[in-house]
Protein backbone atom coordinates (compact mmCIF):
# COMPACT_ATOMS: atom_id res chain seq x y z
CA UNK A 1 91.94 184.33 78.23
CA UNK A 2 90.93 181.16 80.48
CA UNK A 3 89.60 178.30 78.74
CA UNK A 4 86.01 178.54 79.92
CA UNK A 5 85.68 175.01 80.64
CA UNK A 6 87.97 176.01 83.68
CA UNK A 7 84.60 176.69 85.62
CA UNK A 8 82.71 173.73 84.22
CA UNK A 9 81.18 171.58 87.21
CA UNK A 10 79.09 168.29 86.48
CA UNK A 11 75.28 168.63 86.39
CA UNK A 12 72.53 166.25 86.37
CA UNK A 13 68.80 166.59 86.03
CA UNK A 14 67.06 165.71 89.68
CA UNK A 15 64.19 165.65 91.58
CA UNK A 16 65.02 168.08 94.88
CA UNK A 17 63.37 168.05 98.04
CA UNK A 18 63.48 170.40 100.33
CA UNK A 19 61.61 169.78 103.66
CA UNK A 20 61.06 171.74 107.30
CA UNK A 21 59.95 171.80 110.62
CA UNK A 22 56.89 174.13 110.62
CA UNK A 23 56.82 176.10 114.23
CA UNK A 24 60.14 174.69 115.05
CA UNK A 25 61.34 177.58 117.18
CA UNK A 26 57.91 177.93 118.94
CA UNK A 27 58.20 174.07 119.84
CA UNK A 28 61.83 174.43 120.90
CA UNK A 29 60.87 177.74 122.90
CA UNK A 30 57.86 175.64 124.71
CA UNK A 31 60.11 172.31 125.91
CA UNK A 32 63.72 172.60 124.82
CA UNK A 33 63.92 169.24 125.67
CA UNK A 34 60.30 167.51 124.36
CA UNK A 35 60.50 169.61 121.40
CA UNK A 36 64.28 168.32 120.45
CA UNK A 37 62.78 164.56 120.71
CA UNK A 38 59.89 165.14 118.92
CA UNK A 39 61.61 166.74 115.93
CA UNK A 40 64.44 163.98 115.61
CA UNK A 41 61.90 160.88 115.37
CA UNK A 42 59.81 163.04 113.31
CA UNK A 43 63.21 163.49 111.20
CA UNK A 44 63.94 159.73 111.64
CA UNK A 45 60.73 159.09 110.25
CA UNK A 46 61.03 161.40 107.19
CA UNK A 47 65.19 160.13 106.31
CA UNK A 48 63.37 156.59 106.06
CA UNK A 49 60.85 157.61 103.95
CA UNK A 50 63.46 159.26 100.95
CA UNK A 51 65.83 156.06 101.54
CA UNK A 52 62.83 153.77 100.91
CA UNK A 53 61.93 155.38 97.60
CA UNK A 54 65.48 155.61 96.48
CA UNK A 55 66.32 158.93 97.86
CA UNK A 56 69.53 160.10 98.73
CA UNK A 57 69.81 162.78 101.78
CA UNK A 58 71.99 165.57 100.76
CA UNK A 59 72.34 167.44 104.57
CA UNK A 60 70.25 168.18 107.34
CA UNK A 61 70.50 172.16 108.27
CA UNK A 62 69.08 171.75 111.67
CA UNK A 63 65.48 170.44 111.71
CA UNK A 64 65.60 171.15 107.62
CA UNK A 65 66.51 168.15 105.33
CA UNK A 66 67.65 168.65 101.46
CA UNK A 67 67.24 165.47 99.60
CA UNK A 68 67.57 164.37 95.52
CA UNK A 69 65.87 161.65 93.70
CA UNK A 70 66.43 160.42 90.52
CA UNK A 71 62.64 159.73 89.99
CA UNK A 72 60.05 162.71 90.11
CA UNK A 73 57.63 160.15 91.17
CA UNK A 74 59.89 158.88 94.13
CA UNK A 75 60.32 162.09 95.27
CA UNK A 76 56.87 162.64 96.16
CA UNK A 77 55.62 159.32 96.92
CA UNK A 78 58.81 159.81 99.58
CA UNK A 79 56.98 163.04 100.56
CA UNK A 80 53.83 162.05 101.18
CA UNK A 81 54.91 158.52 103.06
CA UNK A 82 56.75 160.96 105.34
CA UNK A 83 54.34 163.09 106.04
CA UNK A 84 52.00 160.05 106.78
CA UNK A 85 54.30 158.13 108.62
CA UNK A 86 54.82 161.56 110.93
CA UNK A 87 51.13 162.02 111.17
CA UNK A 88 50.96 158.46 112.69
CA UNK A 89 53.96 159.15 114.98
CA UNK A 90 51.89 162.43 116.08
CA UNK A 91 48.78 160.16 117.13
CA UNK A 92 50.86 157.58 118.88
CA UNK A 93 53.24 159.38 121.04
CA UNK A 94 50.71 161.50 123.03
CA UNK A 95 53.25 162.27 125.67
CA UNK A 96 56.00 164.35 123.11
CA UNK A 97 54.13 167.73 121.17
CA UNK A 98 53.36 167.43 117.65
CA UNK A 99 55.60 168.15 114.64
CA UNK A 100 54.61 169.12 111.38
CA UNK A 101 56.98 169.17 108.07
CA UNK A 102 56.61 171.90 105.07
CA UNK A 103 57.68 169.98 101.80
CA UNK A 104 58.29 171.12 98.63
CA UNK A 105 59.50 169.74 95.60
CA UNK A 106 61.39 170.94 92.33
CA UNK A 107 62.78 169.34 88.86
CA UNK A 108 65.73 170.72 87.64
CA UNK A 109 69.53 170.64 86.43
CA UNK A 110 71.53 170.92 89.39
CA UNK A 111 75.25 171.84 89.76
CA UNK A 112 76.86 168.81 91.64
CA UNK A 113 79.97 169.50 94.17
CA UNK A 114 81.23 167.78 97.20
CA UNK A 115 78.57 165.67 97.80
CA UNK A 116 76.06 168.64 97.90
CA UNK A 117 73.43 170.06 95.07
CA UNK A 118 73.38 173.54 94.03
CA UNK A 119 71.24 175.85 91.48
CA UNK A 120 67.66 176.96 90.98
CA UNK A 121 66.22 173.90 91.62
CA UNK A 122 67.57 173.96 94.73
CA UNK A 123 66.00 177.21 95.24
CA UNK A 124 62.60 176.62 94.14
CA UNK A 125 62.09 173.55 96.29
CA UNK A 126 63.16 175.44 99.76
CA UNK A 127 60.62 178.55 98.35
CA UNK A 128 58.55 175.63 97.56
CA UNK A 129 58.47 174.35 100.81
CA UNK A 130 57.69 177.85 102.55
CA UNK A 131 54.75 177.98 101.09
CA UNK A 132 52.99 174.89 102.11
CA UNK A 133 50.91 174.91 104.95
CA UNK A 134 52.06 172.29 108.22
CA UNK A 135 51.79 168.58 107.13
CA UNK A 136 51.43 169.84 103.17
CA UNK A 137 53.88 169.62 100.39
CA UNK A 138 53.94 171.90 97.04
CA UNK A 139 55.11 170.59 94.26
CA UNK A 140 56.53 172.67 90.66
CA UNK A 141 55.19 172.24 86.98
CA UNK A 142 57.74 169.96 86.04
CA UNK A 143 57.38 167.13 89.01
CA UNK A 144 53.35 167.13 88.27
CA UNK A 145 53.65 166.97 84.49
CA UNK A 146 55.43 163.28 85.07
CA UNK A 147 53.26 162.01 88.73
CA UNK A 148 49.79 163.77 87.62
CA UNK A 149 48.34 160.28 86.69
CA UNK A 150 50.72 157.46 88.64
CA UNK A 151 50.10 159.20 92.85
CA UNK A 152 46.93 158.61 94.52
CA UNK A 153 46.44 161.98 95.86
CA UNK A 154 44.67 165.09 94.45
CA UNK A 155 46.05 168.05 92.96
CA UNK A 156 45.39 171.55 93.71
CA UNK A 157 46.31 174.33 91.05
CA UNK A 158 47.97 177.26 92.97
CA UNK A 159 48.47 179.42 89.32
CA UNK A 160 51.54 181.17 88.80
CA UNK A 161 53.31 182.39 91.38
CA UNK A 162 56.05 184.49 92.07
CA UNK A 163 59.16 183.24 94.41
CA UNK A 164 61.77 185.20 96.15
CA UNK A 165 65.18 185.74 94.21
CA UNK A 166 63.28 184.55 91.11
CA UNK A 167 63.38 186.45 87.87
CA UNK A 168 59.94 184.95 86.40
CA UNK A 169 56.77 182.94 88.20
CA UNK A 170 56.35 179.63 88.97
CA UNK A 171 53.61 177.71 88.22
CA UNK A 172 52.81 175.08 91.45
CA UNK A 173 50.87 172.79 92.60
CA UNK A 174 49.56 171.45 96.18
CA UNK A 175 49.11 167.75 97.50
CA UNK A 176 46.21 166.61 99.05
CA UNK A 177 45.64 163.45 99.97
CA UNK A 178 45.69 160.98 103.25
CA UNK A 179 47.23 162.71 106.37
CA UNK A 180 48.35 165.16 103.38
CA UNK A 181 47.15 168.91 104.49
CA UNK A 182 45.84 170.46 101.27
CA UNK A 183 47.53 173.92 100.55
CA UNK A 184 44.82 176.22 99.08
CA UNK A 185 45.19 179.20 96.92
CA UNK A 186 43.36 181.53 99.88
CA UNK A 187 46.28 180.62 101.63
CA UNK A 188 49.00 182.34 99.73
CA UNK A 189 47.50 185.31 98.85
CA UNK A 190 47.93 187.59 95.88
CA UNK A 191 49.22 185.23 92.58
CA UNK A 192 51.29 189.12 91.52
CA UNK A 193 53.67 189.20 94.42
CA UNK A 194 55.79 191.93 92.87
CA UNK A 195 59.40 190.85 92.45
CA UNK A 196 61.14 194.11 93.03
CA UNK A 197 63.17 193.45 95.86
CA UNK A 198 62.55 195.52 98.69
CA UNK A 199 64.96 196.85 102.00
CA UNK A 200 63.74 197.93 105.05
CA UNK A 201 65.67 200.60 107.06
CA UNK A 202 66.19 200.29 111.07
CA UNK A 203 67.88 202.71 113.31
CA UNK A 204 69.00 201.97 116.80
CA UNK A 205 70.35 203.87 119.35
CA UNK A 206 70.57 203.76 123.17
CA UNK A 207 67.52 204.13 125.37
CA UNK A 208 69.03 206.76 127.18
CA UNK A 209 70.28 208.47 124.30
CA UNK A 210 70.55 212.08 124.50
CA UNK A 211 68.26 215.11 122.75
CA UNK A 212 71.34 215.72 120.32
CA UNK A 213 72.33 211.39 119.48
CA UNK A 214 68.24 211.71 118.57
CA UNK A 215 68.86 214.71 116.43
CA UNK A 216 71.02 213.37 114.12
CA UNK A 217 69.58 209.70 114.44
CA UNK A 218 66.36 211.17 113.01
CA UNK A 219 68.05 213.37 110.38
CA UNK A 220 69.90 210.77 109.15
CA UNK A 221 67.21 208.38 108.74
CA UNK A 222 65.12 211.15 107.02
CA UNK A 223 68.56 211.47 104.27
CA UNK A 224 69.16 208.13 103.99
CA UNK A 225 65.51 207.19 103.23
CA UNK A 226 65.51 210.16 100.84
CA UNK A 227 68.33 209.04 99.01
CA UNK A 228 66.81 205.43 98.81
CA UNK A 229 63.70 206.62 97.01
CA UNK A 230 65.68 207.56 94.42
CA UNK A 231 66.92 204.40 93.52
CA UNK A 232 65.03 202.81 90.53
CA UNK A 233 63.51 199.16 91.23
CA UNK A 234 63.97 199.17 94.56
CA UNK A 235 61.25 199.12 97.26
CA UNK A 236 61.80 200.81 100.51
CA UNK A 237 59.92 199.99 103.92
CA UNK A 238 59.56 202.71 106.16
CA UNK A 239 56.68 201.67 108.47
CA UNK A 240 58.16 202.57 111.87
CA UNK A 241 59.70 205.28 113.47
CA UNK A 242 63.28 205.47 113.81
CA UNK A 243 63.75 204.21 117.47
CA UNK A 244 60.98 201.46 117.04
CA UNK A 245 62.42 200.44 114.01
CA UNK A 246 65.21 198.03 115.57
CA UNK A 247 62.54 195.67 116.61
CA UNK A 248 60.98 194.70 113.52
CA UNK A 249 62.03 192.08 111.69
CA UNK A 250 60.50 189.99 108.79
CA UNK A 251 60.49 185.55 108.96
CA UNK A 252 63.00 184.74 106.02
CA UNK A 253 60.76 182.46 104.74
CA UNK A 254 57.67 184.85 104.52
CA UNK A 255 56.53 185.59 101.03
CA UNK A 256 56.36 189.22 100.23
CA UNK A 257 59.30 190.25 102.88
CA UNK A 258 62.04 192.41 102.93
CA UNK A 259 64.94 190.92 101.32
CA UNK A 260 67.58 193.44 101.90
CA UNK A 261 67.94 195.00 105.82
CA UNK A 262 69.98 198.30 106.17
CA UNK A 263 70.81 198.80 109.79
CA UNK A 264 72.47 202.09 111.44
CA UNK A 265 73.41 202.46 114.68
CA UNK A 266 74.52 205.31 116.33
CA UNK A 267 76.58 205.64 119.86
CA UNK A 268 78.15 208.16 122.32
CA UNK A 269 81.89 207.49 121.89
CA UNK A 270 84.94 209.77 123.47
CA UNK A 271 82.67 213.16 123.13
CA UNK A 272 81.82 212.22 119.57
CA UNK A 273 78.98 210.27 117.92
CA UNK A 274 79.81 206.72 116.07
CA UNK A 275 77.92 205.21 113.39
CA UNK A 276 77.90 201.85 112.04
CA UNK A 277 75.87 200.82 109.35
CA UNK A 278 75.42 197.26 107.63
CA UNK A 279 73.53 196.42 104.42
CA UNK A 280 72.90 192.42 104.62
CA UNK A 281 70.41 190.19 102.63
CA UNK A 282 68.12 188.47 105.08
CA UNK A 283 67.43 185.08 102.78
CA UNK A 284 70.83 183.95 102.12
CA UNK A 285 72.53 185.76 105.14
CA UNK A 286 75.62 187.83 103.36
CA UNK A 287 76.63 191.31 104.41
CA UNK A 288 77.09 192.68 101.32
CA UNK A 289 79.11 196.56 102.95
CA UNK A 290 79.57 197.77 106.19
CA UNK A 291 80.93 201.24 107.51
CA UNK A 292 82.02 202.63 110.30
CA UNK A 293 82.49 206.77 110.69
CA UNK A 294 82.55 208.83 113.68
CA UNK A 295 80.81 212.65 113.65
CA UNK A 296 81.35 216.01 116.07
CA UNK A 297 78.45 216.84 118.05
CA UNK A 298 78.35 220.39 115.87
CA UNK A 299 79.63 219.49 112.31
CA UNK A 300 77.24 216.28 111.24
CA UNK A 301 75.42 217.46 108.61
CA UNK A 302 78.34 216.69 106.21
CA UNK A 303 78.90 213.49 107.88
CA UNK A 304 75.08 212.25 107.39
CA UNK A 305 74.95 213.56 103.59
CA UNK A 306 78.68 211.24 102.86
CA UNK A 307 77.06 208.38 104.49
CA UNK A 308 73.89 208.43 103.01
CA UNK A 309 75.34 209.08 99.83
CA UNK A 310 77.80 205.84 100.15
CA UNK A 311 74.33 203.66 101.75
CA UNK A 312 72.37 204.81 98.48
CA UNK A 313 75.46 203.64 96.37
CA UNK A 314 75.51 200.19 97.91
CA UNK A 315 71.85 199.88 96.97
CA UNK A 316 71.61 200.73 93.76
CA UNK A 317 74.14 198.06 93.23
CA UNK A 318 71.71 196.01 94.42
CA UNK A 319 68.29 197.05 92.59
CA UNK A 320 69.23 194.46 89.93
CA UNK A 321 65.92 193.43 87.83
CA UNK A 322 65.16 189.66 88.08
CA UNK A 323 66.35 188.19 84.82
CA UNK A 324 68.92 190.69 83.31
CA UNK A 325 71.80 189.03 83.81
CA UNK A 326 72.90 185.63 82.79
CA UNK A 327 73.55 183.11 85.33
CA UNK A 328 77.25 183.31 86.11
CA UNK A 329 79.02 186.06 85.21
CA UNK A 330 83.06 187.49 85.58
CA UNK A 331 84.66 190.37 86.62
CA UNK A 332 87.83 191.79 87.75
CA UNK A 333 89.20 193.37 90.85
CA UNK A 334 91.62 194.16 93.86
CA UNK A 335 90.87 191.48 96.94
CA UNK A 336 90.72 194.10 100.10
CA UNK A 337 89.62 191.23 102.62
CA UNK A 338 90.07 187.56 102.73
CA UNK A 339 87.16 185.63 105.60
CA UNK A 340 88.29 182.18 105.10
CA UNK A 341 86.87 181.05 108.34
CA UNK A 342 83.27 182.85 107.11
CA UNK A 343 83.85 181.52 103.83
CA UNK A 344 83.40 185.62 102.63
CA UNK A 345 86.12 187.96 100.38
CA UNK A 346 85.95 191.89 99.42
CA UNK A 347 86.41 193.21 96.40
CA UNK A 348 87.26 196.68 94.84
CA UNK A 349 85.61 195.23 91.20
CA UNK A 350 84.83 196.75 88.25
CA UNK A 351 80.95 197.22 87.02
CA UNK A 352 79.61 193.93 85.78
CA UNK A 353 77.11 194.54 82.83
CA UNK A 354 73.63 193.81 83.22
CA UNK A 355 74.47 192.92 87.39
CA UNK A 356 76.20 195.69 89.17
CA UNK A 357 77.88 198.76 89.47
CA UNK A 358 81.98 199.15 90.13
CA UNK A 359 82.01 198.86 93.93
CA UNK A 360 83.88 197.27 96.74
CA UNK A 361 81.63 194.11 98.01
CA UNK A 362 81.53 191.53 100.40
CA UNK A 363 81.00 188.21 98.54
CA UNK A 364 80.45 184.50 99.67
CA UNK A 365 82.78 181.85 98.42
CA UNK A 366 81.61 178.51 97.25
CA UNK A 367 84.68 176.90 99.00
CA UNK A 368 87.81 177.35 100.74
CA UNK A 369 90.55 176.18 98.34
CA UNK A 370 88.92 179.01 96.07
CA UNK A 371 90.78 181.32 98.71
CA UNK A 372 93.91 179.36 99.22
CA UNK A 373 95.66 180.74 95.78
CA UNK A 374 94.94 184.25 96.54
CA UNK A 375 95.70 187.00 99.10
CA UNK A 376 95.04 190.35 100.23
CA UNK A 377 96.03 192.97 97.69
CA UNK A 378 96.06 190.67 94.28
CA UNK A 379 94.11 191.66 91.48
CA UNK A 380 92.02 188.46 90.48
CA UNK A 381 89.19 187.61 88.11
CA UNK A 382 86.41 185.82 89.71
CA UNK A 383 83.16 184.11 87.94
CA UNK A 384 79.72 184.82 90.07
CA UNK A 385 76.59 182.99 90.37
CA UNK A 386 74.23 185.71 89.44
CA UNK A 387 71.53 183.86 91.38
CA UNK A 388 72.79 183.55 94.90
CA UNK A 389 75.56 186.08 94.54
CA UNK A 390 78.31 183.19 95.45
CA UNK A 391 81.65 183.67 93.91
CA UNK A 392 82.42 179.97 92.09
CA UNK A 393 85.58 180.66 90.70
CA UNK A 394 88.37 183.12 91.53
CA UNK A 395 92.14 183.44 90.19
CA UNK A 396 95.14 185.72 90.43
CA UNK A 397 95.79 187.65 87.83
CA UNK A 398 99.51 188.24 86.34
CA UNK A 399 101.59 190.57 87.45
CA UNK A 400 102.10 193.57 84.69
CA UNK A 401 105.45 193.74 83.83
């Protein structure tokens, strides 16, 4: 066996801060070109305000910024100098639209690697940050326990809460203070936010689809919905009908939404009907399966019960409860696809206790040298961040003899 300290990767205990444009698309969609001006002073502003408090910025992700601090109090007397210094940039350039940051901030062990912080710290400070309201910041247990007496601002007790992904709640706190907007409990809604994860279902076909492409589009939704209910600790959103379904989608950083999107489309294609179907996960943005099978006009029923069969499969995979499996955890199996560009590899693996069922998966990579020592076809064993589903570790396994 591999000496586990193979996987080891340095950690360190950190303040993280994760902070947003709130509205961005809204403002971009108004004044492509105001809106883009606006946000980078506003961004200017807030990259000052973590290097004056001893900050270091980790990446920007588009009009998001991740930062780490070695100081819990730094951290948010960097947030709320930023979100100060933006108010006053708000109020003295009349002529560009106003911009608004979400903050929130975590304390936590973090995995360091390439210049870049990963973990559940990480994780709970961009939840965090969802939750505050425009111009707020929300802050976890562990960052008010050491700044409740030493920040001039007031505290607001938000209770226990639960976060997306998260296997247990989180208690948090909001800032209010000068130019600070306060984030109130009425504002988040229920403190139980159920952490079974949820999928909704969406069917799409064309507009001028034929009486018999409806047919089966509606039968199939009807089995594959059917087949979801009976998955155990999984919740399934059926709201719509079938050919409105394709337009709903949920905000990824809405509390309460759909984490897990199955989509089927169906499609006229040489005299038979083709359907796709995708399951992805809408918060970290991995397609976990896809499948593609094409039908007769007068012998689908067998078609729809395989592939709703196969759909239910993938889920139950997925219907993990928060909290039953460690944090990383290994596995073996066959590599059937290798993504390097997409950073993504399937595998035919074997059931991992406590995680998921034997299946063939679509998995992100942390990196791209994890893929260089391995091709198509080799049986490897791999080590998973339970968490975030990323594979951090992956080798080829010796050849039997």
């Amino acid at each position: 066996m591999p000496d586990k300290t193979h996987y080891d990767l340095p950690r360190r205990l950190l303040a993280i801060l994760h902070a947003d444009v709130a509205g961005y698309s809204t403002l971009i969609e108004r004044d492509e070109r105001l809106g883009h001006v606006a946000t980078s002073r506003a961004i200017e502003r807030l990259e000052g305000a973590i290097l004056d408090h001893g900050g270091r910025v980790v990446h920007f992700a588009g009009d998001a910024v991740l930062a780490t601090f070695l100081s819990a109090q730094d951290s948010l007397t960097s947030a709320i100098d930023a979100q100060q210094q933006v108010a006053q940039l708000n109020r003295d350039e009349k002529d560009l639209p106003s911009v608004s940051f979400r903050i929130g901030i975590s304390l936590g062990d973090v995995i360091l690697d390439r210049n870049d912080v990963f973990g559940e710290a990480v994780n709970i400070a961009a939840r965090l940050q969802s939750l505050a309201v425009p111009g707020g910041i929300c802050i976890t247990e562990g960052i008010h326990d050491q700044v409740a007496d030493k920040c001039p601002v007031e505290f607001i007790d938000l209770g226990d809460r639960w976060l997306r992904n998260m296997g247990r709640p989180a208690h948090i706190y909001g800032v209010s203070g000068k130019d600070v907007s306060p984030t109130l409990p009425t504002q988040l809604g229920s403190k139980t936010t159920e952490a079974k994860p949820s999928i909704v279902v969406t069917v799409s076909r064309h507009e001028q689809a034929d009486i018999l492409l409806k047919e089966i589009s509606e039968n199939l939704f009807g089995d594959v919905l059917a087949r979801l209910s009976e998955v155990p600790d999984m919740m399934v959103l059926n709201a719509q009908e079938p050919e409105r379904l394709e337009s709903q989608h949920t905000e990824r950083d809405q509390i309460g939404g759909p984490r897990y999107v199955l989509h089927i489309r169906l499609r006229e294609h040489r005299g038979r009907v083709r359907i796709s179907a995708r399951v992805s996960d809408q918060y970290s943005g991995t397609q976990y399966w896809a499948g593609l099978t094409d039908c007769g006009t007068t012998n689908h029923e067998q078609t729809i019960d395989e592939l709703s069969i196969t759909i239910a499969d993938v889920v139950a995979g997925l219907a993990i409860k928060p909290g039953h499996a460690p944090r990383f955890v290994r596995s073996v199996g066959k590599i059937m696809w290798i993504g390097m560009n997409q950073l993504r590899v399937r595998i035919d693996h074997e059931a991992i206790p406590g995680f998921m069922e034997a299946m063939t998966m679509v998995y992100p990579v942390h990196s791209s040298p994890l893929l260089t020592e391995v091709e198509v076809g080799d049986q490897v064993s791999f080590t998973i961040n339970t968490e975030d589903r990323l594979i951090v570790a992956i080798k080829k396994l010796p050849e039997e003899n």
